[in-house]
N, C-alpha and C. Protein backbone atom coordinates (compact mmCIF):
# COMPACT_ATOMS: atom_id res chain seq x y z
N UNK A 1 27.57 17.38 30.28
CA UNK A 1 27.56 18.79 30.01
C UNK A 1 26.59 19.08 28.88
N UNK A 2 25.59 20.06 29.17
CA UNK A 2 24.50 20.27 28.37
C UNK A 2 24.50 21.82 27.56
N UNK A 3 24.84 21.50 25.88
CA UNK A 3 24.66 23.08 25.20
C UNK A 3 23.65 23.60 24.61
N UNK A 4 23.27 24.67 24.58
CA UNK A 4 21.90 24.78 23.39
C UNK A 4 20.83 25.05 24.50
N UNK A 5 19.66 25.39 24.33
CA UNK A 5 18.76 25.13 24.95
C UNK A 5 18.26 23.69 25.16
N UNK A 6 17.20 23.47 26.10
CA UNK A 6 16.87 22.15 26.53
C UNK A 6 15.81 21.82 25.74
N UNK A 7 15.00 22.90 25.33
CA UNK A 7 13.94 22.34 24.53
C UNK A 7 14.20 21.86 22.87
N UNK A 8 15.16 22.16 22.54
CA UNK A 8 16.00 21.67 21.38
C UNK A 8 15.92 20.48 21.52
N UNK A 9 16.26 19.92 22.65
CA UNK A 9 16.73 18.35 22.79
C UNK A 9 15.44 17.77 22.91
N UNK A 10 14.61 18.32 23.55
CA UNK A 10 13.53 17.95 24.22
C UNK A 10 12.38 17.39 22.22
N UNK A 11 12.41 18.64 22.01
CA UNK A 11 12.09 18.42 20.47
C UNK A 11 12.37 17.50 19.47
N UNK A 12 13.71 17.24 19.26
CA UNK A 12 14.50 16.19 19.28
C UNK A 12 13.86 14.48 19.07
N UNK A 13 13.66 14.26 20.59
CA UNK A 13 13.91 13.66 21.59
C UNK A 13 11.97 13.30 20.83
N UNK A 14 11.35 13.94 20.76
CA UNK A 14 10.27 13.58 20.70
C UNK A 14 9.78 13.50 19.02
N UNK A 15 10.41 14.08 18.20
CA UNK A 15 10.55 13.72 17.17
C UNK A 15 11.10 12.49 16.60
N UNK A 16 12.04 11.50 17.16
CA UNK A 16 12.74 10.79 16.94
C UNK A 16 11.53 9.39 17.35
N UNK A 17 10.74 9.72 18.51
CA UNK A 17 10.36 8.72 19.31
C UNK A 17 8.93 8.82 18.20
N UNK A 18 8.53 10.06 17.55
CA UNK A 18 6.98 9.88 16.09
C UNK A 18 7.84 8.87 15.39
N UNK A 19 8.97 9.39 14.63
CA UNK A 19 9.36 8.84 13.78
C UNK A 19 9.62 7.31 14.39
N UNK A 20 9.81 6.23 15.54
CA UNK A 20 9.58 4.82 16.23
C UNK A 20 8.41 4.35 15.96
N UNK A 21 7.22 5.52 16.47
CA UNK A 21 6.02 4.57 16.49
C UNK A 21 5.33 4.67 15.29
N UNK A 22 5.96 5.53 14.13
CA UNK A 22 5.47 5.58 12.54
C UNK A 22 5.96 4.20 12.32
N UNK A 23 7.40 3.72 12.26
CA UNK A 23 7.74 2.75 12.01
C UNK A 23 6.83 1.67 12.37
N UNK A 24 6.87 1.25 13.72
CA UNK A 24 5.96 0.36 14.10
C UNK A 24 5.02 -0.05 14.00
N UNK A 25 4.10 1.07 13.57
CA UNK A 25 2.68 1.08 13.11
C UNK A 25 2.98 0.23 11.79
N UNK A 26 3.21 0.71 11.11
CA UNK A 26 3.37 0.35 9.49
C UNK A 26 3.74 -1.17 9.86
N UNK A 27 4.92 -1.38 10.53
CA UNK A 27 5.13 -3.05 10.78
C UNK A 27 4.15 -3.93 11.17
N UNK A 28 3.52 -3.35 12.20
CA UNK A 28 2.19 -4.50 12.62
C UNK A 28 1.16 -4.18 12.23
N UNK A 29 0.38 -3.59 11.34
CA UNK A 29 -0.65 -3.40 10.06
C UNK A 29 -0.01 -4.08 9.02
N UNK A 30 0.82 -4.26 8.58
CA UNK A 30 1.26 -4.69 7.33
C UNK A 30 0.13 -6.22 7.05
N UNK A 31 -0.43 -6.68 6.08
CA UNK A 31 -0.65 -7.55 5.71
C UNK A 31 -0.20 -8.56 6.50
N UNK A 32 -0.95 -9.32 7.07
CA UNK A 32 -0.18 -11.10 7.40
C UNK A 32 -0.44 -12.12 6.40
N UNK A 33 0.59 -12.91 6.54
CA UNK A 33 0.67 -13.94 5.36
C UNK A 33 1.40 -13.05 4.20
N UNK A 34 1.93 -11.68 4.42
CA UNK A 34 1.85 -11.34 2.51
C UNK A 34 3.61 -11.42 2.50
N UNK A 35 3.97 -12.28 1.84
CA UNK A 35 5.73 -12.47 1.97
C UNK A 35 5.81 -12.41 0.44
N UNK A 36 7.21 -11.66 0.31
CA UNK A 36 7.69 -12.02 -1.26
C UNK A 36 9.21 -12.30 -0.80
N UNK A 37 9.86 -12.80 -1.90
CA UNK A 37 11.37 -13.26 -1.99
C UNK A 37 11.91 -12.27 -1.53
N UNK A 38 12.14 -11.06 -1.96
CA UNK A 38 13.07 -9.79 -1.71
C UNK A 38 12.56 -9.56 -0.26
N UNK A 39 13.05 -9.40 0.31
CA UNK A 39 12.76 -8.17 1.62
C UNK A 39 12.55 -6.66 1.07
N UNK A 40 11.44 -6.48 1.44
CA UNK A 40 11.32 -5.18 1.42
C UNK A 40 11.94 -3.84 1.97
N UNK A 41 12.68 -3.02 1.88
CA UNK A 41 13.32 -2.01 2.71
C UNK A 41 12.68 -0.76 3.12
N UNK A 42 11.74 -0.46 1.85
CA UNK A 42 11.48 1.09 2.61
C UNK A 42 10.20 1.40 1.85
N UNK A 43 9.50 2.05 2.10
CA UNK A 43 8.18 2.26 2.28
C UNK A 43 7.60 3.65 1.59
N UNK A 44 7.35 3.77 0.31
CA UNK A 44 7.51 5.58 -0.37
C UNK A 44 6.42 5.97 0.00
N UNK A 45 6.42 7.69 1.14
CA UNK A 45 5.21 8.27 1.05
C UNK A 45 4.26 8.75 -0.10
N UNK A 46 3.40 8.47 0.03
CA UNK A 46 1.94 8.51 -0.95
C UNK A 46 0.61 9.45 -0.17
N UNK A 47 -0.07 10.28 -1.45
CA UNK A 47 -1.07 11.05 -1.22
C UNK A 47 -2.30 10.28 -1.85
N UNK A 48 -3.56 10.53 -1.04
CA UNK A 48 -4.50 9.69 -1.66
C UNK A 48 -6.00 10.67 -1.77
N UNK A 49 -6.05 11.00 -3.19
CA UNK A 49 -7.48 11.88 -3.21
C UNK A 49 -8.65 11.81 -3.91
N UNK A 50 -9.67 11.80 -3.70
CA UNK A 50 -10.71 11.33 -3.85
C UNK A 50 -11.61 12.44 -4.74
N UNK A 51 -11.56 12.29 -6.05
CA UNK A 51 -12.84 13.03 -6.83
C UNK A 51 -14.32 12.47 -7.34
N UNK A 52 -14.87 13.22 -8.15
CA UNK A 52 -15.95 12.69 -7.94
C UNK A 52 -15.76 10.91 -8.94
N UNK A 53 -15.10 11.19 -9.95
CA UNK A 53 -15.40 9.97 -10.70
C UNK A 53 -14.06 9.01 -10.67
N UNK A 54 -13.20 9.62 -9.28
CA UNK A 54 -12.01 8.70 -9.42
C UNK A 54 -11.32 8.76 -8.53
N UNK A 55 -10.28 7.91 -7.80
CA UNK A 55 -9.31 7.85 -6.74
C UNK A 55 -7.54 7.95 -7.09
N UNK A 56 -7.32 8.77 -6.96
CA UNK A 56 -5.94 9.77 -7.36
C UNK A 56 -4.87 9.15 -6.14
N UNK A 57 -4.14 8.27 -6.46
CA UNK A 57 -2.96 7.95 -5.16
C UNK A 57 -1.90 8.59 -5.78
N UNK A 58 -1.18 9.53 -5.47
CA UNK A 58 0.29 9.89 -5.58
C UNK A 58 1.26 9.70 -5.18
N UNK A 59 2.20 8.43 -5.88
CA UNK A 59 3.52 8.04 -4.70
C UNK A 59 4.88 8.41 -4.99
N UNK A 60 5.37 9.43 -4.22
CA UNK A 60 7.23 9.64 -4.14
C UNK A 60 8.06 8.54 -5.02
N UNK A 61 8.30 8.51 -5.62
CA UNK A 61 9.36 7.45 -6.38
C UNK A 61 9.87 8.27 -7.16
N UNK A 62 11.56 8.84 -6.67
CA UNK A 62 12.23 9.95 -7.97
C UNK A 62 13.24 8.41 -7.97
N UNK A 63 13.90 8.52 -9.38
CA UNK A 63 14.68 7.53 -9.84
C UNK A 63 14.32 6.10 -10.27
N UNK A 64 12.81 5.88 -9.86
CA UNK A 64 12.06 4.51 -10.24
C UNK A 64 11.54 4.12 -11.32
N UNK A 65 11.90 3.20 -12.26
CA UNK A 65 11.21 3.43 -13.64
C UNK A 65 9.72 3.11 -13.27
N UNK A 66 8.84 4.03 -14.00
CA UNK A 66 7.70 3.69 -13.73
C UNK A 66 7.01 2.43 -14.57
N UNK A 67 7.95 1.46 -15.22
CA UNK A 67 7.45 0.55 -16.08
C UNK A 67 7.78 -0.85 -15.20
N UNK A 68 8.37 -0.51 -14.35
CA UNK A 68 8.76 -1.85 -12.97
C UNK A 68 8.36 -1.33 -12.17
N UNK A 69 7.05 -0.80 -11.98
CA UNK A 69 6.02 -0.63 -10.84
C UNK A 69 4.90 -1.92 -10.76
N UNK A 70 4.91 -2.74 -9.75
CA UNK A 70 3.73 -3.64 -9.50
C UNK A 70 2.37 -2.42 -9.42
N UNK A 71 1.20 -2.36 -9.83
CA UNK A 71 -0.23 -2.48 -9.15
C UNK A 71 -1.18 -3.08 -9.11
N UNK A 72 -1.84 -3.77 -7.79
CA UNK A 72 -2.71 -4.52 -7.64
C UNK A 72 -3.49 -3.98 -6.92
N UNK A 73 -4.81 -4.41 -6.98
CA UNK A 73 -6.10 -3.49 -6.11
C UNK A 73 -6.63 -5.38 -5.76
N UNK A 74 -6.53 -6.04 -4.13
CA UNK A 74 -6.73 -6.91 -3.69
C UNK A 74 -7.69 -6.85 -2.68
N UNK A 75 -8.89 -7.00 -2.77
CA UNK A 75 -9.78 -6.53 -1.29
C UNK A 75 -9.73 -5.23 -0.44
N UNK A 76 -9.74 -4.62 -1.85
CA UNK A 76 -9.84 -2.85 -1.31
C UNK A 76 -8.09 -2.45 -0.85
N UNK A 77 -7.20 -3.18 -1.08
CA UNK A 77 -6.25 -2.79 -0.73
C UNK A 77 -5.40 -2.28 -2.25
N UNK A 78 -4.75 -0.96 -2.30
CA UNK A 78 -3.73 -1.24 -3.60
C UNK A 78 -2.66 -1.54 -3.58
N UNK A 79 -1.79 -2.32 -3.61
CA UNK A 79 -0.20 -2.70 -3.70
C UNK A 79 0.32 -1.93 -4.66
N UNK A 80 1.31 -1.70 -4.44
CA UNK A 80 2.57 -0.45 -5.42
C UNK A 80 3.97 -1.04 -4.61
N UNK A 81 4.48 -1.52 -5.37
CA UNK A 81 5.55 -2.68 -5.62
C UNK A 81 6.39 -2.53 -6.20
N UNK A 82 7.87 -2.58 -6.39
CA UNK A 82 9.01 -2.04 -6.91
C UNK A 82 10.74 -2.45 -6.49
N UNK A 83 11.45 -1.76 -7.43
CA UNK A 83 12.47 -1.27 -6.87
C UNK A 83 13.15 -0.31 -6.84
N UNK A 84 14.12 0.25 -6.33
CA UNK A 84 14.70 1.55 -6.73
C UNK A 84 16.42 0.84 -6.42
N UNK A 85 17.09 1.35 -7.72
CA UNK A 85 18.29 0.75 -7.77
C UNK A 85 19.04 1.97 -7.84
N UNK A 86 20.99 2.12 -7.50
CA UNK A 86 21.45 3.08 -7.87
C UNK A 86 21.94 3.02 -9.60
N UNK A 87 22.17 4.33 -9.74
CA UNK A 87 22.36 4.07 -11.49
C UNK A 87 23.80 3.23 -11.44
N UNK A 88 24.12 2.84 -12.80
CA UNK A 88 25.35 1.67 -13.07
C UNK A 88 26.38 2.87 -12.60
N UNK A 89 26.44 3.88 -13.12
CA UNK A 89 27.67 4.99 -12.93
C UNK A 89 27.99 5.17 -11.32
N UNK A 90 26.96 5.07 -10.55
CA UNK A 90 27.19 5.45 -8.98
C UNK A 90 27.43 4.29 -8.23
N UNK A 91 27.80 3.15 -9.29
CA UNK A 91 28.29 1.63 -7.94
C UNK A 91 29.60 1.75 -8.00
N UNK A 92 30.71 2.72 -8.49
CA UNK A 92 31.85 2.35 -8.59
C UNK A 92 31.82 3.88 -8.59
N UNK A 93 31.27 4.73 -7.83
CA UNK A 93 31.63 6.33 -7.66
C UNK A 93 32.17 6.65 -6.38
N UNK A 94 32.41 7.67 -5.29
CA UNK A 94 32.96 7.75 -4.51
C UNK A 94 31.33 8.39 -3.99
N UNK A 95 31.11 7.76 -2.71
CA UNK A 95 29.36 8.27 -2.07
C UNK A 95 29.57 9.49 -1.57
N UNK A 96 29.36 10.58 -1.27
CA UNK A 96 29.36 11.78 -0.44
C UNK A 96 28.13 11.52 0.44
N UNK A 97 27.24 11.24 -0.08
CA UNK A 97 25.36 11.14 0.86
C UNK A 97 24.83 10.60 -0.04
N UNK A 98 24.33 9.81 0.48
CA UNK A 98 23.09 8.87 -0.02
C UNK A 98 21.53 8.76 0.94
N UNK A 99 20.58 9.95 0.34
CA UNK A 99 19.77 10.03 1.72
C UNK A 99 18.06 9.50 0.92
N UNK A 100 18.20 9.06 -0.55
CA UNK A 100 17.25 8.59 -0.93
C UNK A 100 17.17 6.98 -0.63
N UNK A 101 16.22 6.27 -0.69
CA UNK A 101 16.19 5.20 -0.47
C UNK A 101 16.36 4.33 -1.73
N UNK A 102 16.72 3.12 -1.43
CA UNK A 102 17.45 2.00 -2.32
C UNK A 102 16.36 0.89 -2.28
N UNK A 103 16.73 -0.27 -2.78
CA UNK A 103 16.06 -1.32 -2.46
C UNK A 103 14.72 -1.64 -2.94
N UNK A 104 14.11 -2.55 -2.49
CA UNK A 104 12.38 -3.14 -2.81
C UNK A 104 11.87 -2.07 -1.86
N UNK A 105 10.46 -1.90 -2.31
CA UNK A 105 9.95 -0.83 -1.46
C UNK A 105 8.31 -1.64 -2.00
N UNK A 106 7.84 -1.10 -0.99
CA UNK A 106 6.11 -1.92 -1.40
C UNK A 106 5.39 -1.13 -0.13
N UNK A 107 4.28 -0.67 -0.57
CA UNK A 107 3.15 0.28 0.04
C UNK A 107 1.82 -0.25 -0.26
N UNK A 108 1.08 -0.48 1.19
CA UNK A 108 -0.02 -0.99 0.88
C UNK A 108 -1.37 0.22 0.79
N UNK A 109 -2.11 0.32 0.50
CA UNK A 109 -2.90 2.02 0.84
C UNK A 109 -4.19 1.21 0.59
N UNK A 110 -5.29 1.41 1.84
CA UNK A 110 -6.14 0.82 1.80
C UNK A 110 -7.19 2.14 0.49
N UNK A 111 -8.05 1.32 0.43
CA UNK A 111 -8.79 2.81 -1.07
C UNK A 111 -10.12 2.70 -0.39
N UNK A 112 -10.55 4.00 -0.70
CA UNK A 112 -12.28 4.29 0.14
C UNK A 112 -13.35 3.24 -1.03
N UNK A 113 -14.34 3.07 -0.21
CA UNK A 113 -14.84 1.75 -0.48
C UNK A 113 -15.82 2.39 -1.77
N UNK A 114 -15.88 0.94 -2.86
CA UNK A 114 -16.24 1.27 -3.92
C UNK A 114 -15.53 0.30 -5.00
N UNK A 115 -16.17 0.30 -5.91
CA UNK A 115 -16.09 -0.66 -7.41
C UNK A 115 -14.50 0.14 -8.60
N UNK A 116 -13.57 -0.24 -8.97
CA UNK A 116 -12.63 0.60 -9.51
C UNK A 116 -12.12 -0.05 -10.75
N UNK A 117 -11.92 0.42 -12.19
CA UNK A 117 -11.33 -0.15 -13.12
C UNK A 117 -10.11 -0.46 -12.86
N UNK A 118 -9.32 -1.08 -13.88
CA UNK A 118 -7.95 -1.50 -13.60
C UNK A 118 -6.98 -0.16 -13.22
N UNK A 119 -6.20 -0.11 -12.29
CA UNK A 119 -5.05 1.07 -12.30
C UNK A 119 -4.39 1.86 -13.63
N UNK A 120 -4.68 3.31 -13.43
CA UNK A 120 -3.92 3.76 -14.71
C UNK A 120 -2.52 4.22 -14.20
N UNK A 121 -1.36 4.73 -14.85
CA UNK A 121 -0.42 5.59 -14.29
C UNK A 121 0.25 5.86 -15.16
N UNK A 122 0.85 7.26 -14.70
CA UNK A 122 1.56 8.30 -15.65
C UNK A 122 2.61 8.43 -14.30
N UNK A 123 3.78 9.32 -15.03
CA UNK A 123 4.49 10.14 -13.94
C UNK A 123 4.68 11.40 -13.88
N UNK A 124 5.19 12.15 -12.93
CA UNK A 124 4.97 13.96 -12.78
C UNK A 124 5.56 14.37 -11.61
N UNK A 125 6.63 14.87 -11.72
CA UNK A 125 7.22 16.17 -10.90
C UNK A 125 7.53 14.97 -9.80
N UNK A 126 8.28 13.70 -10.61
CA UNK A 126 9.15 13.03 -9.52
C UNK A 126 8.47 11.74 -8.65
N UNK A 127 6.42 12.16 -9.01
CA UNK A 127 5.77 11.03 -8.32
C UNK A 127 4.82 10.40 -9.66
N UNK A 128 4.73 9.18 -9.01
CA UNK A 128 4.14 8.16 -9.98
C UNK A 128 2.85 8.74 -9.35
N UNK A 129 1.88 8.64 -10.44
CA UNK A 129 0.14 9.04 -10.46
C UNK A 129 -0.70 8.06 -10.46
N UNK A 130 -1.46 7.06 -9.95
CA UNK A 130 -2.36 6.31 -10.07
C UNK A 130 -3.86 6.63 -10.25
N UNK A 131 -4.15 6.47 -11.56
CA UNK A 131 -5.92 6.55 -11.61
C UNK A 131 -6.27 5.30 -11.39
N UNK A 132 -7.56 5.44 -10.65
CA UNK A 132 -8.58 4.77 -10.43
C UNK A 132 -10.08 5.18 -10.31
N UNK A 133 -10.46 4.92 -11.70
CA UNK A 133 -11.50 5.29 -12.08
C UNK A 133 -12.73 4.43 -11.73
N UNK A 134 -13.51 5.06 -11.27
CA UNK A 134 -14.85 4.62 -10.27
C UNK A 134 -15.83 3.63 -11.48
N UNK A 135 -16.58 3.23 -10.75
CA UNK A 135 -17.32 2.42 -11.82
C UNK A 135 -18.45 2.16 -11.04
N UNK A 136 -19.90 2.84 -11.64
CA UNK A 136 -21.11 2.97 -11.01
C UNK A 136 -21.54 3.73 -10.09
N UNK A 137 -20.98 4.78 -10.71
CA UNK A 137 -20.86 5.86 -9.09
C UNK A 137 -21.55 7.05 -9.77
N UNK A 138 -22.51 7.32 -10.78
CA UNK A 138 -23.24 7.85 -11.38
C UNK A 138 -24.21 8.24 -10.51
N UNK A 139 -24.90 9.53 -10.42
CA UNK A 139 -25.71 9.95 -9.79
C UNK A 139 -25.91 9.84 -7.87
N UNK A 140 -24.32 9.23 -7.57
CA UNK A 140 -24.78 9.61 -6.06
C UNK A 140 -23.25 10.37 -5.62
N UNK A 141 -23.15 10.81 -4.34
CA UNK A 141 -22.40 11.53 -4.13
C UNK A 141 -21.43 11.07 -2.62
């Protein structure tokens, strides 16, 4: 027995199946060979923008100290590495929803090609900020 309209479901139905092959994608791109001890769980969306004298990645992490953030810039790739734990007060609280993510989380973001100083970062409005400041990029565009 069917309620609602059909295209509800239909919507649904095809939303569910982006959100499969997002997953998947990310699984078989991932680095080969790149293993660490922890299993990784979840994956924080990140913005990546490009000015003239620098490369701006912005990644989602509310609750993450930003001082137990890994960054590495490895063959044009940046690693952003972590964890996100619940606070001591909420392991012995009663859960209502828990819809942020927990666990090791690690994001690989390939960076547009080019020479970059070491990673800077600050935090803001909930996301960690990564500078990456260009190096020799004087006079071209």
């Amino acid at each position: 027995m069917m309620s609602g309209d059909p295209r509800n479901w239909m919507w649904s139905e095809a939303l569910q199946m982006l959100a499969r092959a997002e997953r998947l994608h990310r699984e078989v791109f991932n680095a080969p060979g790149h293993s660490r001890n922890a299993v990784v769980s979840w994956e924080p969306p990140a913005d990546v923008l490009e000015t003239e004298d620098a490369v701006l990645v912005l990644v989602a992490l509310p609750g993450v100290d930003p001082e137990q953030v890994q960054l590495i810039i490895h063959n044009g790739v940046l690693l952003i590495a972590g964890e996100r734990v619940l606070p001591r007060e909420l392991r012995t609280a009663v859960i209502h929803r828990i819809e942020l993510p927990q666990g090791r989380f690690e994001r690989q973001i390939r960076l547009p090609a080019g020479t970059y100083e070491p990673p800077a970062s600050a935090v803001a409005d909930g996301c960690l900020i990564v500078r990456l400041p260009k190096i020799g990029r004087k006079g071209t565009s």
